[in-house]
N, C-alpha and C. Protein backbone atom coordinates (compact mmCIF):
# COMPACT_ATOMS: atom_id res chain seq x y z
N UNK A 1 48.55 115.71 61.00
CA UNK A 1 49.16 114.88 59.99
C UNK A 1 48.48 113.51 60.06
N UNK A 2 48.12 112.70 58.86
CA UNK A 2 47.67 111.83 58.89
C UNK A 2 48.80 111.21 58.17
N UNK A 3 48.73 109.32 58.71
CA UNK A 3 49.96 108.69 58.28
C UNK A 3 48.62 107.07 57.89
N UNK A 4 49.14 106.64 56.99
CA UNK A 4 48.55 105.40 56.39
C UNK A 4 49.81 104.76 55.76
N UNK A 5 49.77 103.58 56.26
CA UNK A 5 51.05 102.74 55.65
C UNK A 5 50.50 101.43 55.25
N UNK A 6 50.57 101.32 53.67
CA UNK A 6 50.44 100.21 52.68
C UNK A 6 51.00 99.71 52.09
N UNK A 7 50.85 98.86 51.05
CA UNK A 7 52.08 98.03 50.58
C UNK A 7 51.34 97.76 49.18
N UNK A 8 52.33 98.56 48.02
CA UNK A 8 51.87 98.02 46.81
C UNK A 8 51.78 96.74 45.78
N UNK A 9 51.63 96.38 45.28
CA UNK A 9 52.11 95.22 43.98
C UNK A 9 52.23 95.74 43.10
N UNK A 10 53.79 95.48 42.95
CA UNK A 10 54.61 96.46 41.72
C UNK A 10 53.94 95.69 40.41
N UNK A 11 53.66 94.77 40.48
CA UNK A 11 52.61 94.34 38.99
C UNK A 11 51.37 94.88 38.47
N UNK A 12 50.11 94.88 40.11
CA UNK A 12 49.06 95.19 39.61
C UNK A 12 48.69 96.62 39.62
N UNK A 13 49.61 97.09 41.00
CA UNK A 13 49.35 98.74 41.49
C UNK A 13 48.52 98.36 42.74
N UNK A 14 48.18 97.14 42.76
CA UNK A 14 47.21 97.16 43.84
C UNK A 14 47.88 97.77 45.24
N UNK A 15 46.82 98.26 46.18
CA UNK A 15 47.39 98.90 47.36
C UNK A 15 46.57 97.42 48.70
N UNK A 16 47.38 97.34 49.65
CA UNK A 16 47.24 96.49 50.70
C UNK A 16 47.82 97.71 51.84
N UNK A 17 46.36 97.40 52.75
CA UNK A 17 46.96 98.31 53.74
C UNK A 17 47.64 97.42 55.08
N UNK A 18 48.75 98.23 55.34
CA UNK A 18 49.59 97.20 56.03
C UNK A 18 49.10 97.94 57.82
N UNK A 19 48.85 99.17 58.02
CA UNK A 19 48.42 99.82 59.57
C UNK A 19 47.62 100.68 58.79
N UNK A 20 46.42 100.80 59.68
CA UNK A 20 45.32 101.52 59.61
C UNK A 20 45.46 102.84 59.62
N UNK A 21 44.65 104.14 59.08
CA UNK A 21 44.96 105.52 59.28
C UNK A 21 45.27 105.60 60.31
N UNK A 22 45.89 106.70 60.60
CA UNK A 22 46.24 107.39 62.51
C UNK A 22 46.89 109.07 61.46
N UNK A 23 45.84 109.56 62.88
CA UNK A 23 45.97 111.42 62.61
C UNK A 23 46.96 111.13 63.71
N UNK A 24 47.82 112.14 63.80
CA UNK A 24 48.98 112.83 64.64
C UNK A 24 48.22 114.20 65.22
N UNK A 25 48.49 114.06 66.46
CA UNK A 25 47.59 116.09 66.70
C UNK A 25 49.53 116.50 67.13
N UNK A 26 49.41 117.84 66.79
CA UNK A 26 50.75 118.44 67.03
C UNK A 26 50.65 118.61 68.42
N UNK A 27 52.38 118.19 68.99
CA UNK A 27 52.39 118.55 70.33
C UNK A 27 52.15 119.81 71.10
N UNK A 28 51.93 119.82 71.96
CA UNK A 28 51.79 120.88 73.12
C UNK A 28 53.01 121.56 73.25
N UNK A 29 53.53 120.68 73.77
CA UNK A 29 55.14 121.46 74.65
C UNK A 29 56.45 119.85 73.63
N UNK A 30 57.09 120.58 73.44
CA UNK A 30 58.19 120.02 72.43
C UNK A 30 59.44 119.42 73.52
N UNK A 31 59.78 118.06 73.66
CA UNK A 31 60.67 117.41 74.57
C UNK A 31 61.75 117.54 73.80
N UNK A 32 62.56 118.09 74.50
CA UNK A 32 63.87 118.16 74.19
C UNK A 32 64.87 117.55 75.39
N UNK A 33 64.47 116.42 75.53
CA UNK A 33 64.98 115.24 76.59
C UNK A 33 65.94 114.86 76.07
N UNK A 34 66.86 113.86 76.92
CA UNK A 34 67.76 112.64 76.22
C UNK A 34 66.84 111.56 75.35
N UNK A 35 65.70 111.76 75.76
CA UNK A 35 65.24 110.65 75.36
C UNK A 35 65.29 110.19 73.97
N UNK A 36 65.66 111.13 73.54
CA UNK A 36 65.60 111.15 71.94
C UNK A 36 67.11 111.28 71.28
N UNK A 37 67.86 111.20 70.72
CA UNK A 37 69.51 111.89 70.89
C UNK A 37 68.93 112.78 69.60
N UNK A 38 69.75 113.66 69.85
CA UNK A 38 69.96 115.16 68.99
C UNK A 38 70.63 114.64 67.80
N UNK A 39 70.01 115.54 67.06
CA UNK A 39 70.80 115.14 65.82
C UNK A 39 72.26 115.78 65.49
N UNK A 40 72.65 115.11 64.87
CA UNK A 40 74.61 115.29 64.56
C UNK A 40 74.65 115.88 63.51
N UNK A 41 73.63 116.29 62.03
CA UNK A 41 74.12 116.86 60.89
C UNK A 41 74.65 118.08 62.05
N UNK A 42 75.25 119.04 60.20
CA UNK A 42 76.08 120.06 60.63
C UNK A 42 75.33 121.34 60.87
N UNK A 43 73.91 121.19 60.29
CA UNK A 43 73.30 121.87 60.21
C UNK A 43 72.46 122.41 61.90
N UNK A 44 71.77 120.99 62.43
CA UNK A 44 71.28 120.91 63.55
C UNK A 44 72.47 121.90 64.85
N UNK A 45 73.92 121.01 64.78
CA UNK A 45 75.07 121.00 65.34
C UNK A 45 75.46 122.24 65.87
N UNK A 46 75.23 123.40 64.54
CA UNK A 46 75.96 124.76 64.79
C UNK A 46 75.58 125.56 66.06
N UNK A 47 76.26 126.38 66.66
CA UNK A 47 75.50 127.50 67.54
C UNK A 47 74.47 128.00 67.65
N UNK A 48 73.89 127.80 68.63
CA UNK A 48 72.44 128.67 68.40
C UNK A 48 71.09 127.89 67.64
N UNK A 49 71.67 126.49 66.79
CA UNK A 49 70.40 126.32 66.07
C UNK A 49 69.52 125.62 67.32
N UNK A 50 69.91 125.21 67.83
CA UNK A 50 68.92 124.18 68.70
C UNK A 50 67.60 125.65 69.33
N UNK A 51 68.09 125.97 69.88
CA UNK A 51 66.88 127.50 70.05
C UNK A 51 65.86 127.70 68.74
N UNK A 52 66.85 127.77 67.69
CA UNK A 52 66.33 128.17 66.59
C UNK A 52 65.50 126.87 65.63
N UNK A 53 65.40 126.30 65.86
CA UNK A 53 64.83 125.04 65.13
C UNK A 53 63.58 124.39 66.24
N UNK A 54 64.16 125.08 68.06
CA UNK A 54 62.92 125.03 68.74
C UNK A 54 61.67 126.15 67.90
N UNK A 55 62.30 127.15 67.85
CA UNK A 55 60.98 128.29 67.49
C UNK A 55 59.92 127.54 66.16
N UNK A 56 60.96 127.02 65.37
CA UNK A 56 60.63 126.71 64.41
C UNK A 56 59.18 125.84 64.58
N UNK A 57 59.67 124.76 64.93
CA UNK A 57 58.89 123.73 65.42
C UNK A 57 57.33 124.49 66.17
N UNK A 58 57.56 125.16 67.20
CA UNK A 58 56.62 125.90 67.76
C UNK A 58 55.91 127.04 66.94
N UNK A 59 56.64 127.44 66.00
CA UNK A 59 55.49 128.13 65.21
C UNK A 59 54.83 127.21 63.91
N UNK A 60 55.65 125.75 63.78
CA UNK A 60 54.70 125.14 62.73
C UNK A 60 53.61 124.60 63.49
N UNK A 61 53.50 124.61 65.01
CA UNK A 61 52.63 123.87 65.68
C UNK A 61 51.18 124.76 65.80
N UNK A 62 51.82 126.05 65.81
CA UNK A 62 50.88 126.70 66.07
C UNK A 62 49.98 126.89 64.91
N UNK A 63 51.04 127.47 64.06
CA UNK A 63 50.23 127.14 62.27
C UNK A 63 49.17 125.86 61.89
N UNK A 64 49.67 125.00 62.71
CA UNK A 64 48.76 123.79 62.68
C UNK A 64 47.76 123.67 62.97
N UNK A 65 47.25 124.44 63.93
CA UNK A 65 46.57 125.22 65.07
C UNK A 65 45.81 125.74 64.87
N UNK A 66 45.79 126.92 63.93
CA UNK A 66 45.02 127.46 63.44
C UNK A 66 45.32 128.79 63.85
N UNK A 67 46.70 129.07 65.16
CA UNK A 67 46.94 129.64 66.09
C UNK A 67 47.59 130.99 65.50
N UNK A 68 48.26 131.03 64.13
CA UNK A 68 48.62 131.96 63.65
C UNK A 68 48.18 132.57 61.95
């Protein structure tokens, strides 16, 4: 994933870049620490999704990858 963050002028359209490109490489191994707090929708919340939203994650990584 590439992320570029700019800043327009709603007059001219002009673009000002506010941080330079930066690629993201997908993680390796997925932290599922405190470090982060879990999310509260109802969706995340239910039984079982946290497993299930791990796989997820790990097969978009791999897709990323080239891996599948």
């Amino acid at each position: 994933m590439t992320i570029e963050v700019y800043r327009v002028n709603p007059e001219t359209g002009t673009r000002t870049q506010v941080c330079r490109k930066h690629t993201v490489e997908p993680a390796e191994v997925l932290d599922f620490s405190s470090g982060y707090p879990p999310c509260a929708c109802p969706r995340c919340t239910a039984a079982g999704s946290r497993s299930r939203m791990h796989a997820l994650v790990t097969e978009a990584n791999r897709r990323s990858k080239g891996e599948l």
